[in-house]
N, C-alpha and C. Protein backbone atom coordinates (compact mmCIF):
# COMPACT_ATOMS: atom_id res chain seq x y z
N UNK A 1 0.85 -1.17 0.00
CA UNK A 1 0.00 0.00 0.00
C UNK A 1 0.90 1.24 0.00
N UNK A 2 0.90 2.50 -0.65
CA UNK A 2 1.47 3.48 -0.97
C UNK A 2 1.03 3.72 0.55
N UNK A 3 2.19 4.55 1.06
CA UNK A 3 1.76 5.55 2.23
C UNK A 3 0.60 7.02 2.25
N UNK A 4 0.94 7.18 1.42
CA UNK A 4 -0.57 8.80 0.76
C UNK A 4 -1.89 7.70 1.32
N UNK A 5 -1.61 6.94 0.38
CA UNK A 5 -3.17 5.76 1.08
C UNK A 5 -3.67 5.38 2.08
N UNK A 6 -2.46 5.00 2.92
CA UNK A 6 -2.40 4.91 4.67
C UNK A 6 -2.73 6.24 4.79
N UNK A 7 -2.15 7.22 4.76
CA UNK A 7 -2.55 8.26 5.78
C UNK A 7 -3.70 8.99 5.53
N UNK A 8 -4.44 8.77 4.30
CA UNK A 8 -5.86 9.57 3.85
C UNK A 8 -6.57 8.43 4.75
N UNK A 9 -6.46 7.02 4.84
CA UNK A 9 -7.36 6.31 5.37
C UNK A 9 -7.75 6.20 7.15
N UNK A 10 -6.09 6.55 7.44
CA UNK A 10 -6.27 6.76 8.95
C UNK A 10 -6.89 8.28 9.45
N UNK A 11 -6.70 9.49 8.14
CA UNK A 11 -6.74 10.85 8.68
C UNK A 11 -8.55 10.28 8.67
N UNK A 12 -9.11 9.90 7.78
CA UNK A 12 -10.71 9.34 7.43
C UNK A 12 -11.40 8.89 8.56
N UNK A 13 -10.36 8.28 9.40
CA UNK A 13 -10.95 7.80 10.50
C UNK A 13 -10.82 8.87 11.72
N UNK A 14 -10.29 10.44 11.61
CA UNK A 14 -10.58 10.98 12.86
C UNK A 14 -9.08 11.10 13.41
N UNK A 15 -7.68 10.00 13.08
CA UNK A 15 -6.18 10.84 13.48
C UNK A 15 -5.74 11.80 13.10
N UNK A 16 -4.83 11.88 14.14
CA UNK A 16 -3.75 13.76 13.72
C UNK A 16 -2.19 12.99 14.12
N UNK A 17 -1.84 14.01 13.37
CA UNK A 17 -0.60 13.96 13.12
C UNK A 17 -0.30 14.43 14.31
N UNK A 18 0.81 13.70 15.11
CA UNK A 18 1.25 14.08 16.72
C UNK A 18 2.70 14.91 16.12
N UNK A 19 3.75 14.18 15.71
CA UNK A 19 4.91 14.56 15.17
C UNK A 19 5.75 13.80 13.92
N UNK A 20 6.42 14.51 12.94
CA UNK A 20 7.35 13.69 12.16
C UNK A 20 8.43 13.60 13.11
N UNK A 21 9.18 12.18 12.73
CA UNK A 21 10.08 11.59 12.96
C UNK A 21 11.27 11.15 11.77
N UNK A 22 12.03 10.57 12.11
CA UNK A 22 13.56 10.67 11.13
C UNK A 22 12.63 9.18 10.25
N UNK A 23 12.50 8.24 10.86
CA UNK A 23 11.75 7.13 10.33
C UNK A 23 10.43 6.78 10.45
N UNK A 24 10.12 7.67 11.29
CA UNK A 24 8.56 7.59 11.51
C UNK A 24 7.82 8.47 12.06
N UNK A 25 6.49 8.95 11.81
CA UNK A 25 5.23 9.55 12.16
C UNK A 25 4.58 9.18 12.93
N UNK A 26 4.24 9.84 13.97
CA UNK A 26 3.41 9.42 15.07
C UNK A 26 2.15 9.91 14.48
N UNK A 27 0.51 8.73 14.34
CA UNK A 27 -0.35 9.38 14.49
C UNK A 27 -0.95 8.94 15.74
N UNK A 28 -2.03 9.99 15.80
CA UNK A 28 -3.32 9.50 17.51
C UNK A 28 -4.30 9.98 17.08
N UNK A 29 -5.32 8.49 17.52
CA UNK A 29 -6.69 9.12 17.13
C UNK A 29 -7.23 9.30 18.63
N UNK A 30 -7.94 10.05 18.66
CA UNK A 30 -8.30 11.01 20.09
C UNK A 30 -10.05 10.45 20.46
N UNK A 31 -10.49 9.13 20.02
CA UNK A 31 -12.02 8.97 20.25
C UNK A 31 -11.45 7.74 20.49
N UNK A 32 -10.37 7.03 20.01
CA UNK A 32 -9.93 5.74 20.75
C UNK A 32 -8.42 5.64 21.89
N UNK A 33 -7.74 6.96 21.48
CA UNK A 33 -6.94 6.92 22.42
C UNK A 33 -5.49 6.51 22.17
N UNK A 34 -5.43 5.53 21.20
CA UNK A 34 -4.66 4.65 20.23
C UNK A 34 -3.64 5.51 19.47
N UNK A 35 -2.26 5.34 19.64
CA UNK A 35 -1.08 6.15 19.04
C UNK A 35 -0.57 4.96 17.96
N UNK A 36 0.01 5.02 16.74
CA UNK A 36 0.58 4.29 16.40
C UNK A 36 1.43 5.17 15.45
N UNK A 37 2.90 4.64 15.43
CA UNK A 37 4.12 4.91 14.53
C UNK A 37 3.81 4.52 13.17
N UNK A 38 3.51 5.23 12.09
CA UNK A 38 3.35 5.47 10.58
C UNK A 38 4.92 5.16 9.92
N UNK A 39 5.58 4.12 9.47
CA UNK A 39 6.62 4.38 8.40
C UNK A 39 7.01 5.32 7.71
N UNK A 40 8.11 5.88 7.22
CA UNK A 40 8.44 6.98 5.75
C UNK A 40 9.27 6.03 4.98
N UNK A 41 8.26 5.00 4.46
CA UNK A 41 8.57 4.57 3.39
C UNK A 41 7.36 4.89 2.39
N UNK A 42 7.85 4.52 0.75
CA UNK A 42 6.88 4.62 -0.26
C UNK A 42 5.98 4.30 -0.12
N UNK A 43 6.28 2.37 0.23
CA UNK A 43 5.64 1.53 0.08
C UNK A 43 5.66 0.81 1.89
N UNK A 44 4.36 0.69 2.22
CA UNK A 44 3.96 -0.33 3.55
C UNK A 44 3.11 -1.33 3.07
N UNK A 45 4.09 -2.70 3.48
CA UNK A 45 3.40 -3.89 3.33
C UNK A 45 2.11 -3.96 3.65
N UNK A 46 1.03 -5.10 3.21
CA UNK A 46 -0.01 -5.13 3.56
C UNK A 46 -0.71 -5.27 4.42
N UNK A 47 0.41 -6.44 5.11
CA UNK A 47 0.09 -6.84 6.23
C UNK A 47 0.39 -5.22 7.81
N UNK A 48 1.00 -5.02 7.19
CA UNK A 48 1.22 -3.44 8.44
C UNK A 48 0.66 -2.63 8.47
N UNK A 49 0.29 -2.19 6.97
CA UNK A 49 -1.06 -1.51 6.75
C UNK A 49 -2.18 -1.89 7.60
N UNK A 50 -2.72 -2.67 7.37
CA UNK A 50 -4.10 -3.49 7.62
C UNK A 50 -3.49 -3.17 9.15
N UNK A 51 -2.80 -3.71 9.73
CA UNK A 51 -2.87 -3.68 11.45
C UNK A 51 -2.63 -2.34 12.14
N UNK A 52 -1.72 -1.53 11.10
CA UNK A 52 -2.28 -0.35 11.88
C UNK A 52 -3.65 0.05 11.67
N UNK A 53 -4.44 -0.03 10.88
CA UNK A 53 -5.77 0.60 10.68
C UNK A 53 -6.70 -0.02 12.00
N UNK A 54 -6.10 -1.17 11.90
CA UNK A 54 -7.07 -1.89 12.57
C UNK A 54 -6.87 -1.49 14.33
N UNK A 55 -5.46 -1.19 14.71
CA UNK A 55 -5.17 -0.80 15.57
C UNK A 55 -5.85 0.59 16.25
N UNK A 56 -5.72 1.76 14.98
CA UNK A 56 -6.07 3.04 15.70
C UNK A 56 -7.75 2.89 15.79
N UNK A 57 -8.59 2.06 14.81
CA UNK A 57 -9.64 2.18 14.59
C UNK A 57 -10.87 1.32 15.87
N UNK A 58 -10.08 0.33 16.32
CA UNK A 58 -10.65 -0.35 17.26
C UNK A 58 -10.85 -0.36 19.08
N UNK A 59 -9.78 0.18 19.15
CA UNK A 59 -9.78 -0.06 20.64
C UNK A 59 -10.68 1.18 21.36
């Protein structure tokens, strides 16, 4: 999954951008509470994709 894709899909769900990082982006979504580290790569596997979504979106 392209990263632009990840992050329109997590911003969709209600995260913000906490801070850039040298390798990674912190987002937090603020209705679940849930922080998770975003990659700065092109490309995020599928499988990492899918679990962060599933991560910020559930708990």
């Amino acid at each position: 999954m392209k990263r632009k894709d990840l992050i329109d899909t997590i911003e969709s769900l209600g995260c913000v951008l906490i801070r850039h990082g040298a390798k990674h982006d912190l987002y937090h979504n603020p209705k679940t509470g849930m922080t998770q580290p975003i990659p700065r790569h092109w490309e995020i596997h599928e499988f990492l994709a899918k679990k962060i979504v599933r991560d910020l979106s559930n708990h």
